[in-house]
C-alpha atoms as a PDB file:
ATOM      1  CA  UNK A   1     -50.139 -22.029 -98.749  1.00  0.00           C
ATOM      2  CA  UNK A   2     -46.723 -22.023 -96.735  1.00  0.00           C
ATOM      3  CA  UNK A   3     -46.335 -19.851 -93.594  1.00  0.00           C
ATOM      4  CA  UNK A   4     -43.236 -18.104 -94.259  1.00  0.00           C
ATOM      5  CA  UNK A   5     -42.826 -16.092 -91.067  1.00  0.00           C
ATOM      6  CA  UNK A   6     -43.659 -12.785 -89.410  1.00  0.00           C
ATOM      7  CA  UNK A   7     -41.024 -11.234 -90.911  1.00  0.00           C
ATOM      8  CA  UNK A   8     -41.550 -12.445 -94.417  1.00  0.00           C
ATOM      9  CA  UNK A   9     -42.075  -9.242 -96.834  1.00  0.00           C
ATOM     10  CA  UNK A  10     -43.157 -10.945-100.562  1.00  0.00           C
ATOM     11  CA  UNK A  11     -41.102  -9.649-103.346  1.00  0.00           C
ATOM     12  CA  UNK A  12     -42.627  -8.082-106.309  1.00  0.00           C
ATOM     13  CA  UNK A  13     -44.892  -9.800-108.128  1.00  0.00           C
ATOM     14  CA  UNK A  14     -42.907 -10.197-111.501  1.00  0.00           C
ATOM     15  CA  UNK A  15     -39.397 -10.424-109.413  1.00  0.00           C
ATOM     16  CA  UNK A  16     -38.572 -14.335-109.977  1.00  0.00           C
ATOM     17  CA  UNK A  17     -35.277 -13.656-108.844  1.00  0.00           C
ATOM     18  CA  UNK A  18     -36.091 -13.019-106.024  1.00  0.00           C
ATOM     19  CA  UNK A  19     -39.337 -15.560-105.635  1.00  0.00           C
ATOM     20  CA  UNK A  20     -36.438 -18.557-106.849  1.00  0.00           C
ATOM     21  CA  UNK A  21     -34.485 -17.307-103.238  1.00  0.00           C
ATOM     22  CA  UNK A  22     -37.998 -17.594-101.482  1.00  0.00           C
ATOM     23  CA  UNK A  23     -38.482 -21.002-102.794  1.00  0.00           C
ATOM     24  CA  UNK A  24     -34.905 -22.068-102.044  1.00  0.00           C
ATOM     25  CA  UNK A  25     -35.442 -20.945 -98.685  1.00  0.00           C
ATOM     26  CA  UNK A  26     -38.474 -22.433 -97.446  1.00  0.00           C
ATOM     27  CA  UNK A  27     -37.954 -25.649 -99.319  1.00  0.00           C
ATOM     28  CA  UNK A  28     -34.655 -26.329 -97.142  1.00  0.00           C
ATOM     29  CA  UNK A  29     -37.002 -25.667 -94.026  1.00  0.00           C
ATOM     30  CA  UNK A  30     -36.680 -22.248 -92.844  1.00  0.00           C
ATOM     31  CA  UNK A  31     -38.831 -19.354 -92.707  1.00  0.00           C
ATOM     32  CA  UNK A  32     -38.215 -15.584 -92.004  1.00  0.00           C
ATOM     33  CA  UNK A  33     -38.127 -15.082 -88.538  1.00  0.00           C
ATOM     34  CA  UNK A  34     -36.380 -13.370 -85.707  1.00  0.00           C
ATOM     35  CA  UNK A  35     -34.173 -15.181 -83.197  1.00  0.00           C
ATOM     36  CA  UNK A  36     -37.606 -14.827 -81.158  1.00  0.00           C
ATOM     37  CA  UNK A  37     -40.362 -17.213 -81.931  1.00  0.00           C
ATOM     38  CA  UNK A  38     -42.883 -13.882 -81.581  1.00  0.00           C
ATOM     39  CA  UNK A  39     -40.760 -11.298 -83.892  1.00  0.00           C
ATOM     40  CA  UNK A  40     -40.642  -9.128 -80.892  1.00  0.00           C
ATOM     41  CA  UNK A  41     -38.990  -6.201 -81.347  1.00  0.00           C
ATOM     42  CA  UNK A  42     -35.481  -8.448 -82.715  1.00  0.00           C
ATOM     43  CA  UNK A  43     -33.713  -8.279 -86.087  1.00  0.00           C
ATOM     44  CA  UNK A  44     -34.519 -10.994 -88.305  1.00  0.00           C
ATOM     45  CA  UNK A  45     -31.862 -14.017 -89.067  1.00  0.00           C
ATOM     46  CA  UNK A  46     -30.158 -13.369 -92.690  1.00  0.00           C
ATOM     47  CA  UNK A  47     -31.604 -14.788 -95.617  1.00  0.00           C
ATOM     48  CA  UNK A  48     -30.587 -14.555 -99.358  1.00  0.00           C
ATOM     49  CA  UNK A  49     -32.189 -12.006-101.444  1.00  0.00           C
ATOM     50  CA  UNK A  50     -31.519 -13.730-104.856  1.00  0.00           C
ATOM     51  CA  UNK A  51     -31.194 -17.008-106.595  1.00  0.00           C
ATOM     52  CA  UNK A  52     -27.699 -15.980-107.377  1.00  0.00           C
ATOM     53  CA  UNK A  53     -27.553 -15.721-103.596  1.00  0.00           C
ATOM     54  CA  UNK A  54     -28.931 -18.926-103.269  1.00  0.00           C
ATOM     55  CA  UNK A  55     -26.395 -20.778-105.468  1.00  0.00           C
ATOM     56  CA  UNK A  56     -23.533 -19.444-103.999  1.00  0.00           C
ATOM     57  CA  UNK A  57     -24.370 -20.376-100.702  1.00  0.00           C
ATOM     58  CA  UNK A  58     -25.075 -23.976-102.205  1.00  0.00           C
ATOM     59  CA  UNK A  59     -21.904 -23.952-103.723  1.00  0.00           C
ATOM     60  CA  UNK A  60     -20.216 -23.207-100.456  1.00  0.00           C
ATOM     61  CA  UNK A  61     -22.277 -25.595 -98.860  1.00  0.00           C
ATOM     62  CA  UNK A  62     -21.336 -28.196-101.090  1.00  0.00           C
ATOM     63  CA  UNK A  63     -17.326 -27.488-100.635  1.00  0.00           C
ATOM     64  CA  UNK A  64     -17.733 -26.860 -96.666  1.00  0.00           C
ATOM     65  CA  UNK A  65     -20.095 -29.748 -95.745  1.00  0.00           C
ATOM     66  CA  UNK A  66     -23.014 -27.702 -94.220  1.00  0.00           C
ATOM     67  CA  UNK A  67     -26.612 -28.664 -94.567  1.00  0.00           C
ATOM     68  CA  UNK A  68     -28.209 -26.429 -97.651  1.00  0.00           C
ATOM     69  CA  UNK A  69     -30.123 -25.021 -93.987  1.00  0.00           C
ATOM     70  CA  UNK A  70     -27.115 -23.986 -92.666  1.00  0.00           C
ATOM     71  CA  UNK A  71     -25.403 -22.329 -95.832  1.00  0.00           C
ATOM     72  CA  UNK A  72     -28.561 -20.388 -96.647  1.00  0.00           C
ATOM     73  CA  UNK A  73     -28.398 -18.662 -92.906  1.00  0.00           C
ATOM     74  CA  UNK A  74     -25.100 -17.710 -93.586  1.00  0.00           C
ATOM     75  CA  UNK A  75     -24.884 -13.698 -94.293  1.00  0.00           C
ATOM     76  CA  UNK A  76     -21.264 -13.740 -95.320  1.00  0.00           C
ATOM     77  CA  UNK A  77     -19.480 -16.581 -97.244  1.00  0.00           C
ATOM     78  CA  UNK A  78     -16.362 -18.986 -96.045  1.00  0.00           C
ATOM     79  CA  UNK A  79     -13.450 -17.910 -98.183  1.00  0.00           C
ATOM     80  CA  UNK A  80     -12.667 -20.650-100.771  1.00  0.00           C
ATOM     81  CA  UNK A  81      -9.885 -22.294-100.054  1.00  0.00           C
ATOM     82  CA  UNK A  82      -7.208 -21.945-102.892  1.00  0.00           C
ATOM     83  CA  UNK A  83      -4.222 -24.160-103.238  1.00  0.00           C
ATOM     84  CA  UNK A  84      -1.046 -22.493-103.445  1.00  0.00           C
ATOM     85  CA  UNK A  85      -1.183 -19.678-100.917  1.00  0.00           C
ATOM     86  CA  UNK A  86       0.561 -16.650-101.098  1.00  0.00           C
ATOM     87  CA  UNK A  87       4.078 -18.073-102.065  1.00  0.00           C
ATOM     88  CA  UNK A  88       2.700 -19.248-105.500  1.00  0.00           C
ATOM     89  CA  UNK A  89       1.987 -15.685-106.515  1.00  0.00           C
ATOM     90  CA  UNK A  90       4.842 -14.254-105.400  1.00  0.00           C
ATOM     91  CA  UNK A  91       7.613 -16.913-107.286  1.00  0.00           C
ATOM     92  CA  UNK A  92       7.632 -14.469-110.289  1.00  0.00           C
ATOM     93  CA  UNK A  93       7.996 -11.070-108.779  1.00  0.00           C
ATOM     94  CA  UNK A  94      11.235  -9.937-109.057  1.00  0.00           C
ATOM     95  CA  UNK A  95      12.342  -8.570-105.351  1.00  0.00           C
END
């Protein structure tokens, strides 16, 4: 048995969604605490919710160079970067 944290709440039983994202997470070393060692009365760090979640923020971590660690901390995602910028979609507009 793993020690997940004090703010760890289990997912359903038959939700393997969400029990793939709990795996994910405490396989790249983290658990599911606060930014307080005790869980005192602090809002706990993000984690992801869902495998599909958990692949995205691989994904990004991939691209970006984070740690799988880092990525899965992150609540909101870096934007990809696209080549072309702006300009490309706006060469057929008519002005």
């Amino acid at each position: 048995m793993i020690y997940a944290g004090h703010d760890f709440a289990a997912p359903r039983k038959g939700d393997r969604r969400r029990w793939a994202a709990v795996a994910a997470v405490l396989e790249a070393g983290l658990r599911y605490e606060g930014f307080e060692p005790c869980g005192c009365g602090q809002v706990p760090a993000y984690r992801p919710h869902t495998s599909a979640q958990v692949r995205a923020r691989l994904r990004a971590a991939a691209r970006s160079g984070l740690t799988p660690a880092e990525a899965l901390t992150l609540r909101d995602l870096p934007d990809p970067v696209r080549h072309g910028g702006t300009r490309s979609r706006l060469r057929g507009r008519s002005r």
